[in-house]
N, C-alpha and C. Protein backbone atom coordinates (compact mmCIF):
# COMPACT_ATOMS: atom_id res chain seq x y z
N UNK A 1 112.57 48.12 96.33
CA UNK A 1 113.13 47.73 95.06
C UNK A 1 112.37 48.36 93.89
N UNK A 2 111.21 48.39 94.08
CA UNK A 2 110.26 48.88 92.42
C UNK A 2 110.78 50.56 93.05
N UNK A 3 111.01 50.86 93.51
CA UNK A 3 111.30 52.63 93.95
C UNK A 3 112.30 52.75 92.76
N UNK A 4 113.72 52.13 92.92
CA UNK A 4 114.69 51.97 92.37
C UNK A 4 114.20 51.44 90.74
N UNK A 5 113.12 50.96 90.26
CA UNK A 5 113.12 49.99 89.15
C UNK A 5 112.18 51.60 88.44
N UNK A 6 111.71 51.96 88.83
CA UNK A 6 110.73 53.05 88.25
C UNK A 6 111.06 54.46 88.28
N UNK A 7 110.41 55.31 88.20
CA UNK A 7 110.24 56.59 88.36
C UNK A 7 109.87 57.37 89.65
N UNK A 8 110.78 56.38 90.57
CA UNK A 8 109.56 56.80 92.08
C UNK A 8 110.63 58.51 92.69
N UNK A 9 110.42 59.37 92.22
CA UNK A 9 111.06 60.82 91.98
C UNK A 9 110.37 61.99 92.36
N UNK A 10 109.06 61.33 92.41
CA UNK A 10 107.89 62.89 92.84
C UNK A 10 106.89 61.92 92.98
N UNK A 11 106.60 63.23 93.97
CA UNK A 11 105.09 62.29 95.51
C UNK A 11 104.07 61.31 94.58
N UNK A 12 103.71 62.25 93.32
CA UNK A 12 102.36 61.19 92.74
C UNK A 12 103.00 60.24 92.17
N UNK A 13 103.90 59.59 92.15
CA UNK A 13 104.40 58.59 91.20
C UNK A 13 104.27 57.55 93.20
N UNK A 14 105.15 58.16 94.00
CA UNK A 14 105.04 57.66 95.64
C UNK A 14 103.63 57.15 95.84
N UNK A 15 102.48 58.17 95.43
CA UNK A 15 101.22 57.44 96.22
C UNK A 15 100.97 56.39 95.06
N UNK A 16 101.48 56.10 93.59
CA UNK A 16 100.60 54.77 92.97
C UNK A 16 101.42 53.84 93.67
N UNK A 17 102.42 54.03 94.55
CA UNK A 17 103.06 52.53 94.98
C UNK A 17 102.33 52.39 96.35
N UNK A 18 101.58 53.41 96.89
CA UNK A 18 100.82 52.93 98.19
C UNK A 18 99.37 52.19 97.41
N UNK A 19 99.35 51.92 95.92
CA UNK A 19 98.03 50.93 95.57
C UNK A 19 98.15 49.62 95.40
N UNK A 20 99.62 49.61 95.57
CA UNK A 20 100.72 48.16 94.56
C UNK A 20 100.09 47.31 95.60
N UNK A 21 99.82 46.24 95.68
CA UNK A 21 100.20 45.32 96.69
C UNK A 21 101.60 44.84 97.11
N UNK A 22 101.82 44.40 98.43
CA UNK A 22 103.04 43.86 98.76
C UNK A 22 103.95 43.64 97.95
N UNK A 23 103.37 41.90 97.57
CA UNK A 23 104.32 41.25 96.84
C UNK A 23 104.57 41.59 95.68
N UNK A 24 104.04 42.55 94.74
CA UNK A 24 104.08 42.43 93.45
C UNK A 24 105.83 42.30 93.28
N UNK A 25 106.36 42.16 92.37
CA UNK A 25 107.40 41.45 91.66
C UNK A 25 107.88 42.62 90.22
N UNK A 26 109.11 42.46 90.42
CA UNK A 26 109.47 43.07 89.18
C UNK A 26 109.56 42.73 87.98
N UNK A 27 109.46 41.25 87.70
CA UNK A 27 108.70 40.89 86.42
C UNK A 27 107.14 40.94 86.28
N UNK A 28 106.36 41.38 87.40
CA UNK A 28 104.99 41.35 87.09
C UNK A 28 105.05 43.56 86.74
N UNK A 29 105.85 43.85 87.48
CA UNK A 29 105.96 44.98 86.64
C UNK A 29 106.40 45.11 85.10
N UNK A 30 107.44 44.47 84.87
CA UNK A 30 107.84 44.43 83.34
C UNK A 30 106.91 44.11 82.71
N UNK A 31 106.52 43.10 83.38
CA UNK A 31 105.18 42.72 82.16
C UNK A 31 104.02 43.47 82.05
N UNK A 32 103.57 43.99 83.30
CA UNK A 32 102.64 45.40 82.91
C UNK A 32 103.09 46.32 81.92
N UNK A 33 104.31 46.69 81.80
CA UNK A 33 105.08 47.39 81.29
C UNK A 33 105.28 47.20 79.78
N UNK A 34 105.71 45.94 79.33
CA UNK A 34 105.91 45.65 78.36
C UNK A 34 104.14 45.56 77.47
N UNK A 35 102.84 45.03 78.70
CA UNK A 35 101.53 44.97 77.70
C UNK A 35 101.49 45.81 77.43
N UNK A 36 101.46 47.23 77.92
CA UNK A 36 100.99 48.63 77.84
C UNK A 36 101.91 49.27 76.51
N UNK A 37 102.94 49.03 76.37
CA UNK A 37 103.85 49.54 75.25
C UNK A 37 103.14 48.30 74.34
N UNK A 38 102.95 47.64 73.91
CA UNK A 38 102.67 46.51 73.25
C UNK A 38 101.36 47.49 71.78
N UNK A 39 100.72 48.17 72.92
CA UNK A 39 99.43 48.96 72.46
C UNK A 39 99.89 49.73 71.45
N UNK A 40 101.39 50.44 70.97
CA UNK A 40 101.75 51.73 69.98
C UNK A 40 101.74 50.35 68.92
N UNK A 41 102.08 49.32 69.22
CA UNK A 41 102.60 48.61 67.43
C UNK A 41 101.04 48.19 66.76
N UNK A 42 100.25 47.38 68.44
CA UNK A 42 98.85 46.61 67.90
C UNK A 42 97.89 47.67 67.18
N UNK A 43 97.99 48.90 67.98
CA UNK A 43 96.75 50.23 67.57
C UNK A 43 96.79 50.41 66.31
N UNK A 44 98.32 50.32 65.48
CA UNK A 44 98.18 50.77 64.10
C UNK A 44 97.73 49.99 63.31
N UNK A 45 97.30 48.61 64.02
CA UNK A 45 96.73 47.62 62.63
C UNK A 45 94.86 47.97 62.80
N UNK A 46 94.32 48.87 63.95
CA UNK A 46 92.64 48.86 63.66
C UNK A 46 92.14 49.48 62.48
N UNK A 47 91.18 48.73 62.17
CA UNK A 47 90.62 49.63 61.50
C UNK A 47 89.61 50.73 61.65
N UNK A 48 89.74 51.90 61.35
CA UNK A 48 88.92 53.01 62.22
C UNK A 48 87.57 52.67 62.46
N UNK A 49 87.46 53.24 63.59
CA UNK A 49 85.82 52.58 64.00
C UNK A 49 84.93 53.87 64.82
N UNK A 50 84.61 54.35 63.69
CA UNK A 50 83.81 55.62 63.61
C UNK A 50 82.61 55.51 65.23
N UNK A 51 82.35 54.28 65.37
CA UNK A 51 81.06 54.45 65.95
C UNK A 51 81.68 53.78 67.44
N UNK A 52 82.57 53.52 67.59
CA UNK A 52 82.92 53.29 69.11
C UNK A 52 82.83 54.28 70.54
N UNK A 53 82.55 53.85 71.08
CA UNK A 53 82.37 54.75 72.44
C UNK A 53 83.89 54.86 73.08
N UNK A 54 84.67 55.55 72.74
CA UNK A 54 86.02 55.40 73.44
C UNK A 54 86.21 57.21 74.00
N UNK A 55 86.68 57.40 75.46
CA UNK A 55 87.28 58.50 75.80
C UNK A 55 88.49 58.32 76.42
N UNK A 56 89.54 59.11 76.07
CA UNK A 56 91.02 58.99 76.21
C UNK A 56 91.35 59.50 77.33
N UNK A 57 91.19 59.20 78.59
CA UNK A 57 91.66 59.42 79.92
C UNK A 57 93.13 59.78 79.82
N UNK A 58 94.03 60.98 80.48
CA UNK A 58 94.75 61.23 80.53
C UNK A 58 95.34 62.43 81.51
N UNK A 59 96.54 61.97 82.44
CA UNK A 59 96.59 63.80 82.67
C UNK A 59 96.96 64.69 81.96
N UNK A 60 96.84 65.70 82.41
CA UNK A 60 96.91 66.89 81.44
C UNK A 60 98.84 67.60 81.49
N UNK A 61 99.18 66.69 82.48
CA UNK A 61 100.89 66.73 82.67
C UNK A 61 101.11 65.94 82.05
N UNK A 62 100.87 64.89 81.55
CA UNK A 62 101.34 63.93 81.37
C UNK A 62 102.60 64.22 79.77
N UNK A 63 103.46 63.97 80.10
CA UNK A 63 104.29 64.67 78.69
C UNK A 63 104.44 63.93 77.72
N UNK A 64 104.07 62.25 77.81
CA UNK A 64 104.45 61.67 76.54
C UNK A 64 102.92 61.15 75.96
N UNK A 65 101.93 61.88 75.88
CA UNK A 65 100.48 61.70 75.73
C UNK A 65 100.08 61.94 74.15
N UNK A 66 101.02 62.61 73.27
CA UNK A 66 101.13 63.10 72.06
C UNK A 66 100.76 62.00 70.82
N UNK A 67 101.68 61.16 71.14
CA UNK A 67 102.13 60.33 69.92
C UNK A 67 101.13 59.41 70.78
N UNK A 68 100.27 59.06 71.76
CA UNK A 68 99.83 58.14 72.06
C UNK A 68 97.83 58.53 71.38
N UNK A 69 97.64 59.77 71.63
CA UNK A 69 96.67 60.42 71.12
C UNK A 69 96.09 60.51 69.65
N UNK A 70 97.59 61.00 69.12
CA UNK A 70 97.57 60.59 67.41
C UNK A 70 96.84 59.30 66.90
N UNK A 71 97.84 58.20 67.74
CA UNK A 71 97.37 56.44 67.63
C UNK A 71 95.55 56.57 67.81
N UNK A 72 95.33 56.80 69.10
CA UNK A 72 94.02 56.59 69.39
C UNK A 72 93.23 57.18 68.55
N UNK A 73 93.63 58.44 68.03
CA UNK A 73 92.34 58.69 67.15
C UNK A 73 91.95 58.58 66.09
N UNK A 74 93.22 58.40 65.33
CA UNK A 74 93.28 57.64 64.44
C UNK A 74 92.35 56.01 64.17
N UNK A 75 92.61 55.38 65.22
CA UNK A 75 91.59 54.41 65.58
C UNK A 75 90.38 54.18 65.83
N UNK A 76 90.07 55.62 66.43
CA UNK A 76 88.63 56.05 67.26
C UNK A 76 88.51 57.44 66.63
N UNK A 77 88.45 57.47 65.40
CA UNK A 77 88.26 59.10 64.94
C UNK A 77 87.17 59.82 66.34
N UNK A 78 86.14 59.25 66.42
CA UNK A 78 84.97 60.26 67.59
C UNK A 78 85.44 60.01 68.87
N UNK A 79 86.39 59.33 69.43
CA UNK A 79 87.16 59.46 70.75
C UNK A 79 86.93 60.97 71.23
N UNK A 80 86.70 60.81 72.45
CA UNK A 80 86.71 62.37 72.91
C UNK A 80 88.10 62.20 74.15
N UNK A 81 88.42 63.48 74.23
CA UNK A 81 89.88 63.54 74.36
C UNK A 81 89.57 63.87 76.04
N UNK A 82 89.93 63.47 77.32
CA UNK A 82 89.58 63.60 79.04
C UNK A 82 91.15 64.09 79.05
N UNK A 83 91.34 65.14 79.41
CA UNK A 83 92.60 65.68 79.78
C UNK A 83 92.01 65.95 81.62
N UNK A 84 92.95 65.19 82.58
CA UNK A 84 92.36 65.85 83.68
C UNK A 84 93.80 66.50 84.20
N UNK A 85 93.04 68.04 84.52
CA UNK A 85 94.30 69.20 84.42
C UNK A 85 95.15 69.00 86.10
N UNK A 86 95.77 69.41 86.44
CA UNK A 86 97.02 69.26 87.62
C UNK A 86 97.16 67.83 87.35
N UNK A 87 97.22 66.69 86.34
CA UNK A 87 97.52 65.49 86.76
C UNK A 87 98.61 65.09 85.96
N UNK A 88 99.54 64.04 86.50
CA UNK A 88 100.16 63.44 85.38
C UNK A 88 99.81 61.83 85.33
N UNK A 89 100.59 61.29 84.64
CA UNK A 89 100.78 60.19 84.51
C UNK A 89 99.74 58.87 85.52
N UNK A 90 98.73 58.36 85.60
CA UNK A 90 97.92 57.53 86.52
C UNK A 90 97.62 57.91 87.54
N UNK A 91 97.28 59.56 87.97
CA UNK A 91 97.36 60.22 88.88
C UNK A 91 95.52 60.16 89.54
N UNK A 92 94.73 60.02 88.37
CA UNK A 92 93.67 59.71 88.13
C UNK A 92 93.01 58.44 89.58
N UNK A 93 94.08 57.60 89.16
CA UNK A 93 93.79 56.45 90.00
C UNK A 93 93.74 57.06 91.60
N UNK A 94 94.41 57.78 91.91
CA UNK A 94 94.12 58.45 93.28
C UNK A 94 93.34 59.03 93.94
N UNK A 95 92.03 59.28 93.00
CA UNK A 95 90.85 59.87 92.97
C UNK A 95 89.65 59.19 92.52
N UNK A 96 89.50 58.37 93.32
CA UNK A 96 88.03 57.30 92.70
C UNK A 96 87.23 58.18 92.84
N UNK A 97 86.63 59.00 93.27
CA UNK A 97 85.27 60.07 93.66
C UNK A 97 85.18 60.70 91.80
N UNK A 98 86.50 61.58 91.51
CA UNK A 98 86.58 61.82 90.45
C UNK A 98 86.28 60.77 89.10
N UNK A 99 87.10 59.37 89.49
CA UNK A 99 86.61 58.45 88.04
C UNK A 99 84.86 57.60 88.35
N UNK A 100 84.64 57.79 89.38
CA UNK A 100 83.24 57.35 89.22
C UNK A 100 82.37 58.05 88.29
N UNK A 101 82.74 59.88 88.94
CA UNK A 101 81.64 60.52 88.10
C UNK A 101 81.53 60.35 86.89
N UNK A 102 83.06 60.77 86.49
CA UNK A 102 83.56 60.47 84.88
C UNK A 102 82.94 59.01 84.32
N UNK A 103 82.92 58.57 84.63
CA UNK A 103 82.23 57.25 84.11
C UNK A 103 81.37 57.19 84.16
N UNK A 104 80.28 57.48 85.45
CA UNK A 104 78.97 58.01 85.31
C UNK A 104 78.55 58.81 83.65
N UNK A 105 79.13 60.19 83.67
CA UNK A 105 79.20 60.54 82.62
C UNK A 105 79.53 60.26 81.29
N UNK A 106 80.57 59.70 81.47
CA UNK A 106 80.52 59.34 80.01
C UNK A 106 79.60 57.96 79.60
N UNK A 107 78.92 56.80 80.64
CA UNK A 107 77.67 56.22 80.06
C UNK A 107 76.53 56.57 80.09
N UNK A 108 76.30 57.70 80.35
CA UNK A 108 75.26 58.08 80.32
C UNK A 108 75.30 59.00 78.88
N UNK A 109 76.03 58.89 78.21
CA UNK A 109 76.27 60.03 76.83
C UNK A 109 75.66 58.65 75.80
């Protein structure tokens, strides 16, 4: 059913549903769905915060990353921008070896 409810169209979108658990539910998807969009209206009320530690994880496929980038930095003027290249959309998550380091790295900055 979430195959049909989503984007399930190409393999990396296939392996984030081998992370889902079983039961999840298609209102516990909407509602993931709906917090995550929630973020374009709340972001425009921060006030910029020059001194935050924020890096913008993203793939580097990812095609609707634009207008979401604008928001963030706007918010986080010193945000540093993580484009990770062959990826799209939460592709990231498929690669814990890769987000350890990255995190390694970026607390250690």
């Amino acid at each position: 059913m979430l195959k049909l409810y989503t984007r399930a169209d190409d393999e990396n979108m296939l392996k984030m549903f081998d992370a889902m658990p079983d039961n999840i539910t298609l209102r516990t998807l909407q509602n993931c769905t709906d917090e995550a969009l929630r973020l374009y209206e709340v972001i425009d009320k921060f006030e910029p915060d020059q001194n935050a530690k924020v890096s913008i994880w993203h793939g580097a496929k990812e095609p609707n990353m634009k207008k979401a980038l604008e928001k963030l930095r706007r918010a986080f003027p010193a945000a540093e921008d993580k484009p990770f290249e062959g990826m799209g959309h939460g592709d990231i998550i498929g690669h814990p070896e890769i987000m350890a380091a990255e995190i390694k790295k970026f607390m250690e900055r």
